[in-house]
C-alpha atoms as a PDB file:
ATOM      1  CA  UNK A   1     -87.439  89.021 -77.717  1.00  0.00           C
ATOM      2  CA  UNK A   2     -85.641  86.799 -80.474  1.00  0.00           C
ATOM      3  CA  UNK A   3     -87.444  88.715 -82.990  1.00  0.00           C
ATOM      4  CA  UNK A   4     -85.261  91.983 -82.744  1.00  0.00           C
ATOM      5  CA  UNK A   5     -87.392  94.883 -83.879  1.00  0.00           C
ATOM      6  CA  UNK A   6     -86.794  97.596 -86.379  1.00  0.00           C
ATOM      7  CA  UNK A   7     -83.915  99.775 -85.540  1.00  0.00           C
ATOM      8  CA  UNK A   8     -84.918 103.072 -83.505  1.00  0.00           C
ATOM      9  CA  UNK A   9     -81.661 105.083 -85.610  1.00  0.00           C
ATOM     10  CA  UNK A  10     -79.711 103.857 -88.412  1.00  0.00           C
ATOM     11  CA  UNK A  11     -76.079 103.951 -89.007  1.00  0.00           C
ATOM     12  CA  UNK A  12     -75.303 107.717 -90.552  1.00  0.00           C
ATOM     13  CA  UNK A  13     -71.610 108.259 -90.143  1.00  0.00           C
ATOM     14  CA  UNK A  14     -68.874 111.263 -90.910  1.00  0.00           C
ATOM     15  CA  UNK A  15     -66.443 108.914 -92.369  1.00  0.00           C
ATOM     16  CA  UNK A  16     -66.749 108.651 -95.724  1.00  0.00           C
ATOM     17  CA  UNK A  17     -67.702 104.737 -96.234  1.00  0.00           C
ATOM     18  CA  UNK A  18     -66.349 102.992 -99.415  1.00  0.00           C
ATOM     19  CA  UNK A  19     -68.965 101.442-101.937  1.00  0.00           C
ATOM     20  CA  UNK A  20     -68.521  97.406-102.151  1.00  0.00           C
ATOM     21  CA  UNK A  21     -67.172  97.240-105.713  1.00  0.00           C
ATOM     22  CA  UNK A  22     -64.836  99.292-104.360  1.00  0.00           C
ATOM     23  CA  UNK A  23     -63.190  97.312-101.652  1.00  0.00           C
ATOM     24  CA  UNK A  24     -60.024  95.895-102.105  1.00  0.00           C
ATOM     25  CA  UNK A  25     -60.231  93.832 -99.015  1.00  0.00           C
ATOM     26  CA  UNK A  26     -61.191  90.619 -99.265  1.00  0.00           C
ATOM     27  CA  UNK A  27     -61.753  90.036 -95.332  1.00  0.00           C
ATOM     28  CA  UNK A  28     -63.556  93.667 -95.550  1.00  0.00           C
ATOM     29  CA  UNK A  29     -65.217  92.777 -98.226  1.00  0.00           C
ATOM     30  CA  UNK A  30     -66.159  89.186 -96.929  1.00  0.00           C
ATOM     31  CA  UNK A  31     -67.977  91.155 -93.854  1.00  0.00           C
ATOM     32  CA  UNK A  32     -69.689  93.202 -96.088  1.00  0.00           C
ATOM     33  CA  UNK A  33     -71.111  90.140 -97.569  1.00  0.00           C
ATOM     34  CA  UNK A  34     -72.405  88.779 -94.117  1.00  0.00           C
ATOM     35  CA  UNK A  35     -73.919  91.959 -92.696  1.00  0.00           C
ATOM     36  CA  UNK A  36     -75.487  92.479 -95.841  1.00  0.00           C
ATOM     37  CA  UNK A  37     -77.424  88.895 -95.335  1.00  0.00           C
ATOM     38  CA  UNK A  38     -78.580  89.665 -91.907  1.00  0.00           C
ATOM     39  CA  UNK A  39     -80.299  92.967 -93.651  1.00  0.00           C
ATOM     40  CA  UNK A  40     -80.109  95.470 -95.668  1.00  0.00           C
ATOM     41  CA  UNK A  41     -78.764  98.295 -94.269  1.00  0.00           C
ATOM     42  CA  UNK A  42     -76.566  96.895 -91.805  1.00  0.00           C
ATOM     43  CA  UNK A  43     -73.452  96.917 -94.176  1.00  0.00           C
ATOM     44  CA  UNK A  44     -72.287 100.564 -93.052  1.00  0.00           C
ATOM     45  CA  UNK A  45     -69.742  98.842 -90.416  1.00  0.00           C
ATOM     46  CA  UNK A  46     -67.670  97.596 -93.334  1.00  0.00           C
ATOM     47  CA  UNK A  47     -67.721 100.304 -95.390  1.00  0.00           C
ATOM     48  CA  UNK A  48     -66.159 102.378 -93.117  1.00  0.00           C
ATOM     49  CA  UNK A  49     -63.845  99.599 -91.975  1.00  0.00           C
ATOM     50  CA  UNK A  50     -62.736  99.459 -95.520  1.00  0.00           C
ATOM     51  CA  UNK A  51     -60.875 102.493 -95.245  1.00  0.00           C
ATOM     52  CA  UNK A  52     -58.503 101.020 -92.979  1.00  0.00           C
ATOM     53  CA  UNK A  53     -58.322  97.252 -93.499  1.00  0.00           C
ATOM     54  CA  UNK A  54     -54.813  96.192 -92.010  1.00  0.00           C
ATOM     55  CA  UNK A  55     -56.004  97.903 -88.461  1.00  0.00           C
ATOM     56  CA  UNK A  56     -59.657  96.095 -89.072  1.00  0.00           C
ATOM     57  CA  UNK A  57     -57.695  92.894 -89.412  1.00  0.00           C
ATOM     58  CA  UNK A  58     -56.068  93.394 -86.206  1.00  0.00           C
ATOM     59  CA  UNK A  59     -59.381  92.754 -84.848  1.00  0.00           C
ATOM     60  CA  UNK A  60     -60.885  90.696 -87.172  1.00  0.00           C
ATOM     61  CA  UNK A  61     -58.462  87.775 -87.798  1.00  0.00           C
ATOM     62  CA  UNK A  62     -55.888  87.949 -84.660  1.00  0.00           C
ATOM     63  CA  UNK A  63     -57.811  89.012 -81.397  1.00  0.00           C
ATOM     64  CA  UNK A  64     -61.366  88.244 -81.991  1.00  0.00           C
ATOM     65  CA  UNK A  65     -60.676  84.725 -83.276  1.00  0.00           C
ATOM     66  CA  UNK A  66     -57.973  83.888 -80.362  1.00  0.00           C
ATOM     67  CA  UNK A  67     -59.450  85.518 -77.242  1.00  0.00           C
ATOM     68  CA  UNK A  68     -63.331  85.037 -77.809  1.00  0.00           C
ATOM     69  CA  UNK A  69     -62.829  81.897 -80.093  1.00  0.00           C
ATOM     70  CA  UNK A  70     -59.492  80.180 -78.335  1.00  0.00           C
ATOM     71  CA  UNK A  71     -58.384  79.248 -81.864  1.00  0.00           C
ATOM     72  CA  UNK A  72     -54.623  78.904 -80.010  1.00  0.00           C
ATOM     73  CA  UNK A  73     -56.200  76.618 -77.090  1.00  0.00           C
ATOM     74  CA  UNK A  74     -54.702  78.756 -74.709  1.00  0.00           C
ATOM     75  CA  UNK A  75     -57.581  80.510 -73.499  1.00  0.00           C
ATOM     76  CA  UNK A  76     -59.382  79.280 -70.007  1.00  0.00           C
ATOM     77  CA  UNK A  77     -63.174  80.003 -70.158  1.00  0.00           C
ATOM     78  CA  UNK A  78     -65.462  78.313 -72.319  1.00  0.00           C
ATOM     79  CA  UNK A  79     -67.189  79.140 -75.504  1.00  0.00           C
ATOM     80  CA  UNK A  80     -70.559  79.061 -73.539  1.00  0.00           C
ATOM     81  CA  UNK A  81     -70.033  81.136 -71.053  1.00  0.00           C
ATOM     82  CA  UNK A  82     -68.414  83.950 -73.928  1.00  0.00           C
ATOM     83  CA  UNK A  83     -71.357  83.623 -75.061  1.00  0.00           C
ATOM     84  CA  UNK A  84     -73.436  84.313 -72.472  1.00  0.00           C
ATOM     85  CA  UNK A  85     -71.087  87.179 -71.529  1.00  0.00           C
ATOM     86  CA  UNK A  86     -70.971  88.716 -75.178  1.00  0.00           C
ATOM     87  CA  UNK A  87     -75.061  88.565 -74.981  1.00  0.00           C
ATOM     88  CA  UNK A  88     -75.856  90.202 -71.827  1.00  0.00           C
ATOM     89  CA  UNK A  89     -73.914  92.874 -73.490  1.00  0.00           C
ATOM     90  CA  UNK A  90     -75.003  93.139 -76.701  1.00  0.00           C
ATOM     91  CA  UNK A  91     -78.797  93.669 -75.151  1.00  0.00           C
ATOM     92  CA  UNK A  92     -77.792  95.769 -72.460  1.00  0.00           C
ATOM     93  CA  UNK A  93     -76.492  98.680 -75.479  1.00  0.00           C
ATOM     94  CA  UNK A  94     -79.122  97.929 -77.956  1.00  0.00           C
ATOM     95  CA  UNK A  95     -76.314  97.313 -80.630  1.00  0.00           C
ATOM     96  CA  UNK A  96     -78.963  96.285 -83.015  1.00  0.00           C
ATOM     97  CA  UNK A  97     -76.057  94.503 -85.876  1.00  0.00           C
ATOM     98  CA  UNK A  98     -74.517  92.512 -82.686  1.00  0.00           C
ATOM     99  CA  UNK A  99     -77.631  91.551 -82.016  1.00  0.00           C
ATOM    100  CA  UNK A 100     -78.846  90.225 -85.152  1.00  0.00           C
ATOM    101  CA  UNK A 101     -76.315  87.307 -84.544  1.00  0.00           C
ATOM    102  CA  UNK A 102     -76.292  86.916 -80.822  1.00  0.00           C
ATOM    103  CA  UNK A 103     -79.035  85.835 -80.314  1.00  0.00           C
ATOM    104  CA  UNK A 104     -78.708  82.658 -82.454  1.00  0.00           C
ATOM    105  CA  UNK A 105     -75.305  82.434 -81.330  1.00  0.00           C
ATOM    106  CA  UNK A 106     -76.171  82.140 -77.943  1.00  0.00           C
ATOM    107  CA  UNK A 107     -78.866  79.787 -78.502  1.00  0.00           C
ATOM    108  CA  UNK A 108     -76.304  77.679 -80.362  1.00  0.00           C
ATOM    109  CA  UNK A 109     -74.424  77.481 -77.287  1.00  0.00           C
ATOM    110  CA  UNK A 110     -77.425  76.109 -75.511  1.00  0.00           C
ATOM    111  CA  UNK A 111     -79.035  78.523 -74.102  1.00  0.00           C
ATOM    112  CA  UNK A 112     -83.080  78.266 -73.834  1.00  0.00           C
ATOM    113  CA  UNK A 113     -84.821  81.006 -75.262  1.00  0.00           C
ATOM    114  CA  UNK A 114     -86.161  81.445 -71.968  1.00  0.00           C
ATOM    115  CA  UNK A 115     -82.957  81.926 -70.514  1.00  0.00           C
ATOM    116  CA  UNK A 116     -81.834  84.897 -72.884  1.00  0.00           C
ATOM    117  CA  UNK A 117     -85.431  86.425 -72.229  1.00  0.00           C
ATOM    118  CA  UNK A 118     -84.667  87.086 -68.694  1.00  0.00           C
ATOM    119  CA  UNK A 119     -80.500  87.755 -69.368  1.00  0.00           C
ATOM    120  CA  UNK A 120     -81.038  91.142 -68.769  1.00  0.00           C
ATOM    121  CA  UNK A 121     -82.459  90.372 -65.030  1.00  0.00           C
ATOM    122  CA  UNK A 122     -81.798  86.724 -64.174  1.00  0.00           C
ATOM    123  CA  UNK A 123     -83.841  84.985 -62.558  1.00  0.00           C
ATOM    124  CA  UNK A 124     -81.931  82.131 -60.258  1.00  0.00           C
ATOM    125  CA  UNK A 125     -83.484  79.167 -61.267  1.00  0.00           C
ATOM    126  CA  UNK A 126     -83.056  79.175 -64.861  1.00  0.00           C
ATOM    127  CA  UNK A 127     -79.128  79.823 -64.744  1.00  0.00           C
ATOM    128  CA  UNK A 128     -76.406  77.913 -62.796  1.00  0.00           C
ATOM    129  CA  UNK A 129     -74.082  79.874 -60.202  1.00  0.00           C
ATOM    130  CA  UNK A 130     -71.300  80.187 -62.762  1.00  0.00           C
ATOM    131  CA  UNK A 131     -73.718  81.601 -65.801  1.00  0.00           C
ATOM    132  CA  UNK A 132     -75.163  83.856 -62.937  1.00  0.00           C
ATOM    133  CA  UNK A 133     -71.421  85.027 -61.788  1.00  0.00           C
ATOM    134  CA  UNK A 134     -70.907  85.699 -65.622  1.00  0.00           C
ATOM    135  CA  UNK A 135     -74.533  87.683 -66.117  1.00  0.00           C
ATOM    136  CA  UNK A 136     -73.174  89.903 -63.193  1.00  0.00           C
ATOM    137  CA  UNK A 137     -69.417  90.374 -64.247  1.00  0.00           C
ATOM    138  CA  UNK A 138     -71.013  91.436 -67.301  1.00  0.00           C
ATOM    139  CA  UNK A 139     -72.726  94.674 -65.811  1.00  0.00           C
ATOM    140  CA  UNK A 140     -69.466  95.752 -65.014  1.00  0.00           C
ATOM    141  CA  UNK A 141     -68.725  96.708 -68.367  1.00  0.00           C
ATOM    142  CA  UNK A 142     -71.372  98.009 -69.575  1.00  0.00           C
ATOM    143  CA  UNK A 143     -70.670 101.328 -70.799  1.00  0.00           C
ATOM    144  CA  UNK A 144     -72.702 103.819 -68.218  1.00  0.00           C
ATOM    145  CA  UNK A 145     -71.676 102.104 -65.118  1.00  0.00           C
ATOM    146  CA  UNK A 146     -69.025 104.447 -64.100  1.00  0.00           C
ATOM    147  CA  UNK A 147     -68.550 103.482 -60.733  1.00  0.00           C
ATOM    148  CA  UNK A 148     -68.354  99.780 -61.441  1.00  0.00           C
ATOM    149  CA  UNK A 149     -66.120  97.644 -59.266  1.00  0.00           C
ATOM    150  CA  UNK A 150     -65.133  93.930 -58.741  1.00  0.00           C
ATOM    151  CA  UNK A 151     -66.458  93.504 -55.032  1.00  0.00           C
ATOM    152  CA  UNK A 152     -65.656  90.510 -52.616  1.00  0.00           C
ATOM    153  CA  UNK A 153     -68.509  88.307 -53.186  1.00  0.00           C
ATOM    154  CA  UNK A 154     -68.447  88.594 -57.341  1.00  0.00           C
ATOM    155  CA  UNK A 155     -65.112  87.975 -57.250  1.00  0.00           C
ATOM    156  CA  UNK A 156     -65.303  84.802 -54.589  1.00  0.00           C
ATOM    157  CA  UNK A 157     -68.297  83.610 -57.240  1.00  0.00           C
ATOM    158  CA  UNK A 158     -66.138  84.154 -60.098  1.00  0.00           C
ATOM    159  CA  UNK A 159     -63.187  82.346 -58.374  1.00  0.00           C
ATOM    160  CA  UNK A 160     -64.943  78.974 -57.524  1.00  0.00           C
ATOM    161  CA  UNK A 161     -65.620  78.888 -61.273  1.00  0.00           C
ATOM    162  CA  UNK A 162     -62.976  80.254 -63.517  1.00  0.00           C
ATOM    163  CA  UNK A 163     -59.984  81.026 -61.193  1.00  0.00           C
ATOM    164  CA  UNK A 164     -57.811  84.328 -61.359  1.00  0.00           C
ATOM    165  CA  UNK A 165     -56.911  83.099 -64.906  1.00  0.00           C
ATOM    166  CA  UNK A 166     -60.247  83.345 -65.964  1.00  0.00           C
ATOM    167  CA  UNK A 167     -61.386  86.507 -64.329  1.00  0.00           C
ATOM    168  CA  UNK A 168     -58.489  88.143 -65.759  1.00  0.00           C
ATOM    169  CA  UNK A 169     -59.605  86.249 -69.032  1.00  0.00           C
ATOM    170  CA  UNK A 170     -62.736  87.779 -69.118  1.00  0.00           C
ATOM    171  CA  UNK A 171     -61.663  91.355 -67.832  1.00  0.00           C
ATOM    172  CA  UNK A 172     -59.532  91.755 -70.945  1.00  0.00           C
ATOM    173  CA  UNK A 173     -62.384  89.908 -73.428  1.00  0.00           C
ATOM    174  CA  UNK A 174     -64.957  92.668 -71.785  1.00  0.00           C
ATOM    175  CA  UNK A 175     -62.823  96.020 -72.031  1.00  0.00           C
ATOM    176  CA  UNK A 176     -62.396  94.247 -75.678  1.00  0.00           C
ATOM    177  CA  UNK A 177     -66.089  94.079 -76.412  1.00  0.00           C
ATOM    178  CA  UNK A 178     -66.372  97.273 -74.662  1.00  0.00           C
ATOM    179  CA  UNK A 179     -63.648  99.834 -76.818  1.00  0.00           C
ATOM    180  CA  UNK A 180     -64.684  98.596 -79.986  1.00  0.00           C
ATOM    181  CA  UNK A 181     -68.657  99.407 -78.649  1.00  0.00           C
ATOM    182  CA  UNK A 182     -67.336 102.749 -77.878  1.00  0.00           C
ATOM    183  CA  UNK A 183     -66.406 103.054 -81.190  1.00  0.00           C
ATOM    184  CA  UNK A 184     -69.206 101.691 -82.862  1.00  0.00           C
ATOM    185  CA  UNK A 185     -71.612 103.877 -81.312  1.00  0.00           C
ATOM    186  CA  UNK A 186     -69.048 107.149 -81.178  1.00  0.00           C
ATOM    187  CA  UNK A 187     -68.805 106.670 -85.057  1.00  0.00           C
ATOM    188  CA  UNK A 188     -72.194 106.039 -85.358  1.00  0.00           C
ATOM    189  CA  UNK A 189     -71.389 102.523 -87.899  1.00  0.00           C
ATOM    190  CA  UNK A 190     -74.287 100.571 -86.330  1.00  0.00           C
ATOM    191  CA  UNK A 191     -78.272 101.157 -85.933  1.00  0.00           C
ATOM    192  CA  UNK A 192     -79.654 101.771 -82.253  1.00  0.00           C
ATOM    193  CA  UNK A 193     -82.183  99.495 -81.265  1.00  0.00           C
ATOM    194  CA  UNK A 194     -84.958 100.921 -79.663  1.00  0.00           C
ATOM    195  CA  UNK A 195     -83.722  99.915 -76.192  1.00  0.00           C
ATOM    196  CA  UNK A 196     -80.040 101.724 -76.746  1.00  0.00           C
ATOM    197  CA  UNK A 197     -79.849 104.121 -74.250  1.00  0.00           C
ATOM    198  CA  UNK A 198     -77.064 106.076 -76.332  1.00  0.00           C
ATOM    199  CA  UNK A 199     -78.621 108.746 -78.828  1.00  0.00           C
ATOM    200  CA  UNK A 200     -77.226 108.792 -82.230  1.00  0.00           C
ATOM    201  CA  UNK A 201     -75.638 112.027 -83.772  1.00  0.00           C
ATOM    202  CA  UNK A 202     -78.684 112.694 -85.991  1.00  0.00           C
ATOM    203  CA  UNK A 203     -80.916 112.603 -82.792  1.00  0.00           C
ATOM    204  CA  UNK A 204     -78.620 114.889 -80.922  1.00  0.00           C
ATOM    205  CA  UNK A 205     -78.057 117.396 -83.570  1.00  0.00           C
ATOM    206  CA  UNK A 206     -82.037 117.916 -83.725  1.00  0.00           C
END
């Protein structure tokens, strides 16, 4: 599953997107630069961004890099388990540009390859009881599950782990993830893997 196959629905937004030797931004335009080397095709994110790049900094450079990345140190979960948490999402939606980099990402953090093959439906033995508590929390965000709730065992789980400090942590990093994946696939900026459950505008309108 590490080899992500071609897309199922490209990126084909409304917004008018702005050419890169036309963006003005150099954070904008240094994200152009890095979706571009993951493939082509995958830079429509940051053209569109570039319309905007004070409120795409917001993101970008203050609450990405402090609540997923801790670059304060005042942040109680641990890189890994982000990780882990970021991935089961990213392959639950089918975001086929996330994916391109969680998957190494997450492998980075040292996770087998056999463990993110079977993320989407854990199998006990290959996870510990925190990574499994995460794994679960995880479903609880994903975007369909409209009747999600914390219930009394996740939350005991969670609790022997992470404490309140760190569910709460984590609730606010997921409805993070979460509203800017509403967006992404509501604007139609990234390509649908074949997986994604969410139809793109161009598969709608036919």
């Amino acid at each position: 599953m590490s080899d992500i196959p071609a897309p199922r629905a490209w990126a084909d937004p409304l917004i008018g997107r702005i050419a890169k030797e036309s963006i003005t931004s150099s954070m904008v335009r240094a994200t152009w630069e890095r979706h571009h080397d993951k493939g082509s095709g995958l830079e429509v994110f940051a053209e569109v961004m570039a319309n905007q790049p004070a409120a795409y900094a917001i993101y970008e450079e203050e609450i990405y890099p402090r609540l997923f990345y801790n670059i304060r140190g005042d942040m109680h979960v641990g890189q890994r388990y982000k990780e882990l948490f970021r991935f089961k999402l990213g392959i639950s939606h089918g975001c086929y540009l996330c994916n391109t980099s969680n998957w190494q990402t997450t492998r980075d953090a040292g996770f087998t390859q056999e463990q993110l093959d079977n993320a989407l439906k854990p199998t006990p033995g290959l996870f510990t009881d925190a990574e499994l508590a995460i794994l679960d929390l995880a479903e609880l965000f994903v975007l369909w599950n409209t009747d999600a709730q914390l219930t009394p065992d996740l939350y005991e789980r969670l609790l022997g782990h992470f404490g309140d400090a760190g569910i709460v942590e984590l609730g606010i990093l997921g409805a993070f993830f979460m509203g800017f994946q509403r967006m992404l696939f509501a604007f139609d900026l990234v390509p649908r893997e074949q997986s994604c459950p969410i139809a793109a505008y161009s598969e709608m309108a036919r």
